[in-house]
Protein backbone atom coordinates (compact mmCIF):
# COMPACT_ATOMS: atom_id res chain seq x y z
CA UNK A 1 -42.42 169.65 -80.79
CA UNK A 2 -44.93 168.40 -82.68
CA UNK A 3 -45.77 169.09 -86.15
CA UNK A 4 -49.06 170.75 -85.58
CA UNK A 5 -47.59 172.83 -82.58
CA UNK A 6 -44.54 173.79 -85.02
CA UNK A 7 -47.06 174.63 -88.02
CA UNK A 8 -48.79 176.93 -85.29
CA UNK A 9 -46.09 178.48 -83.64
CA UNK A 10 -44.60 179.30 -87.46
CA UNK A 11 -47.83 180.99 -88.00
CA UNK A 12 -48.71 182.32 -85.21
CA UNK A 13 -44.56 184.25 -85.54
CA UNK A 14 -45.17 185.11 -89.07
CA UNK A 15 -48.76 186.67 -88.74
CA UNK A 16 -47.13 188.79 -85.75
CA UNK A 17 -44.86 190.10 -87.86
CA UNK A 18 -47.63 191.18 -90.55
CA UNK A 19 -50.04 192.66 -87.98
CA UNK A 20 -47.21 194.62 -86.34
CA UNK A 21 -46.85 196.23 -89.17
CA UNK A 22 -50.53 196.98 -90.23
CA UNK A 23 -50.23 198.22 -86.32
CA UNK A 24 -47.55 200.38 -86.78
CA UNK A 25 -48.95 201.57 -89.72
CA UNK A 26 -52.36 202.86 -87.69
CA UNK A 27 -49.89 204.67 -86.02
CA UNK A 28 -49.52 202.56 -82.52
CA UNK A 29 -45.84 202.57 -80.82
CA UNK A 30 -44.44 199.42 -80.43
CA UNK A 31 -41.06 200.49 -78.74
CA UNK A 32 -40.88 199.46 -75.17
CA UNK A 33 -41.31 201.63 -72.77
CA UNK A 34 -37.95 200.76 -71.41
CA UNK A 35 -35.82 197.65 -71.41
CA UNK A 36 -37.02 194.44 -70.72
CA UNK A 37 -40.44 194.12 -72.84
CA UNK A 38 -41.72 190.27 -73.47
CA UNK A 39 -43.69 188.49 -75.82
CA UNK A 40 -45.76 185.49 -74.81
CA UNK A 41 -47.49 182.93 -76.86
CA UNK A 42 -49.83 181.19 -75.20
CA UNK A 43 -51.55 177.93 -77.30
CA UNK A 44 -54.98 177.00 -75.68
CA UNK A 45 -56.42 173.26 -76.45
CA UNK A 46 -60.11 172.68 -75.90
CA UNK A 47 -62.13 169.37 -75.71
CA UNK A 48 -63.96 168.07 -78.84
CA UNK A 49 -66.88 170.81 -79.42
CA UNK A 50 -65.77 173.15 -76.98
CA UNK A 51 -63.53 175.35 -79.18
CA UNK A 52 -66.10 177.92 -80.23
CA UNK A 53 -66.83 177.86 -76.44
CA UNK A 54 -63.31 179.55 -75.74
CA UNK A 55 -63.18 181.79 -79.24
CA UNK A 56 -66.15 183.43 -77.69
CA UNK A 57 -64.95 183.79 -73.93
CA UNK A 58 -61.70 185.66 -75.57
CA UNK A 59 -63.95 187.45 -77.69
CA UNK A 60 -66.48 189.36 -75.27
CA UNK A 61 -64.66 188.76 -72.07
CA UNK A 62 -60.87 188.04 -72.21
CA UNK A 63 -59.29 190.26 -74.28
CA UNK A 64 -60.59 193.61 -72.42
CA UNK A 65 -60.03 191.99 -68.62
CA UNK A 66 -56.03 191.14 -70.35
CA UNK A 67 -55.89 194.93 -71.17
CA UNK A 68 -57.47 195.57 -67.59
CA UNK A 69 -54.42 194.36 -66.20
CA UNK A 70 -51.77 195.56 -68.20
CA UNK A 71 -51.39 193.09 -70.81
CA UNK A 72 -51.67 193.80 -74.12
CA UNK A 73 -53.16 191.68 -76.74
CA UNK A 74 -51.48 191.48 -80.08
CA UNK A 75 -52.97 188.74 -82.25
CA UNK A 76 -55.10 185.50 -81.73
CA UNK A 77 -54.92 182.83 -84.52
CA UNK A 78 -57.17 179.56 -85.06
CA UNK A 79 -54.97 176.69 -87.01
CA UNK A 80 -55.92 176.05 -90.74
CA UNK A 81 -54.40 172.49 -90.31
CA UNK A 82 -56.06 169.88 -89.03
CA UNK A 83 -55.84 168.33 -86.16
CA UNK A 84 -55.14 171.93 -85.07
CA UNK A 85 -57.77 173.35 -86.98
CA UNK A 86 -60.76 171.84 -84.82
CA UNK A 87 -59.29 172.23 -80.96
CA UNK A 88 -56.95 174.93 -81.30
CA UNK A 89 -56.35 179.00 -80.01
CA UNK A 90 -52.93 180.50 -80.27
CA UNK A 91 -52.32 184.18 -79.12
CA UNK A 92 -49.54 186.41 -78.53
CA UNK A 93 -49.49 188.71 -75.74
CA UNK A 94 -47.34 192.06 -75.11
CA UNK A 95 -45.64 192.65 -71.56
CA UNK A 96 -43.27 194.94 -70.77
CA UNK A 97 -41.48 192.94 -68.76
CA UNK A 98 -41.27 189.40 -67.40
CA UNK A 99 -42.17 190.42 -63.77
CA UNK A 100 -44.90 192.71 -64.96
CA UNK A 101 -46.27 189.63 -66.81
CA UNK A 102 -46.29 187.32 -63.98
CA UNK A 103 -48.26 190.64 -61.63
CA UNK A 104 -50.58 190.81 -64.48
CA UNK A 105 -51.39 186.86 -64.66
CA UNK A 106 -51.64 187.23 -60.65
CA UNK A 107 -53.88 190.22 -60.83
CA UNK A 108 -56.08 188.42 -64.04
CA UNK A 109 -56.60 185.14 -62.18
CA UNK A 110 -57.65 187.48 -58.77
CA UNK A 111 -59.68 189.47 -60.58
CA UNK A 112 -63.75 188.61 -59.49
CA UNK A 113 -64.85 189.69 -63.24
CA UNK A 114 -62.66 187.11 -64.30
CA UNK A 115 -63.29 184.75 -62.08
CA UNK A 116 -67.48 184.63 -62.86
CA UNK A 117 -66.65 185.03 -66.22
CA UNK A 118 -64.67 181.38 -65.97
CA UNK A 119 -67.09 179.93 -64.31
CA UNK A 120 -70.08 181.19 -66.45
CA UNK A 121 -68.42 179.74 -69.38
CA UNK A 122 -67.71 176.39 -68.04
CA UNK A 123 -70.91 176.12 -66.50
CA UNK A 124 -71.05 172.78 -68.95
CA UNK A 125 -67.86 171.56 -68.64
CA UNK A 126 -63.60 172.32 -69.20
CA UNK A 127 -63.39 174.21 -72.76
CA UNK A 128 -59.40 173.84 -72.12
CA UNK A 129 -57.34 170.93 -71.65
CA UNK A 130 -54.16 171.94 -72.09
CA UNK A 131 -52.05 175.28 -72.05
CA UNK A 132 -48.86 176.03 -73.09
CA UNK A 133 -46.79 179.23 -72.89
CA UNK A 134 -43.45 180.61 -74.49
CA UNK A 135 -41.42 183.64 -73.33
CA UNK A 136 -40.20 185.71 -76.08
CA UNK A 137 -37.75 188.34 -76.87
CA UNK A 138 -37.39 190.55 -79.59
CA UNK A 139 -34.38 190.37 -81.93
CA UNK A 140 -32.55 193.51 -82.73
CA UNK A 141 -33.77 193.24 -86.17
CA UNK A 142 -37.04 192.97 -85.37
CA UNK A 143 -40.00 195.42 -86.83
CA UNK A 144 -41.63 194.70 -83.33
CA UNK A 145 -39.91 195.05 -80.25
């Protein structure tokens, strides 16, 4: 793993933590509605130039069509580190399961919203490269589960 993908993923765990609990605190439950709930964090790299490009997809598109189908968005995170800093999104999404998270991604990509959306914003070219995702589970110990 690289050092700038470890500095992210570090951050990107120990923000989670913090916003769970300012989430908790508002009152949200962050039990799982039964066994089996998943964490995914998904690191987006975008061409030189293009990362506002993708900031503001997530921001007025992504996040709601996510919730749309059943995946919940926890926290999104840009890199303070360079080279990070100037090509990098990390975000952690809530399933409740694994299979319910690959349905979701299969409903998402479906979705027609979605899919003018995508090409709206790349009208002027790829603003991602690269995408990487990581299943997690909760520990025992963990404030968010």
């Amino acid at each position: 793993m690289s050092r700038a993908r470890a500095a992210a993923v570090t951050l990107a765990v120990f923000t989670a933590g913090f916003a769970a609990g300012h989430w908790l605190d508002a009152g949200h439950e962050a039990q799982a509605q039964g066994r089996g709930k998943v964490f995914e964090l998904r690191t987006y790299t975008s061409p030189d130039g293009r990362l506002n490009d993708l900031v503001a997809r997530f921001r007025n598109d992504t996040l709601r069509i996510f919730e749309k189908h059943g995946m919940h968005n926890v926290g999104y995170w840009l890199p303070s580190d360079a080279p990070a800093a100037s090509n990098t999104l990390v975000y952690i999404l809530a399933h409740d399961s694994r299979d319910a998270a690959t349905k979701s991604w299969a409903a998402f990509r479906e979705d027609p919203e979605w899919q003018a959306v995508a090409q709206r914003t790349q009208a002027n070219g790829p603003i991602v490269t690269k995408v990487e995702s990581l299943f997690l589970e909760a520990t025992d110990f963990s404030p968010l589960k």
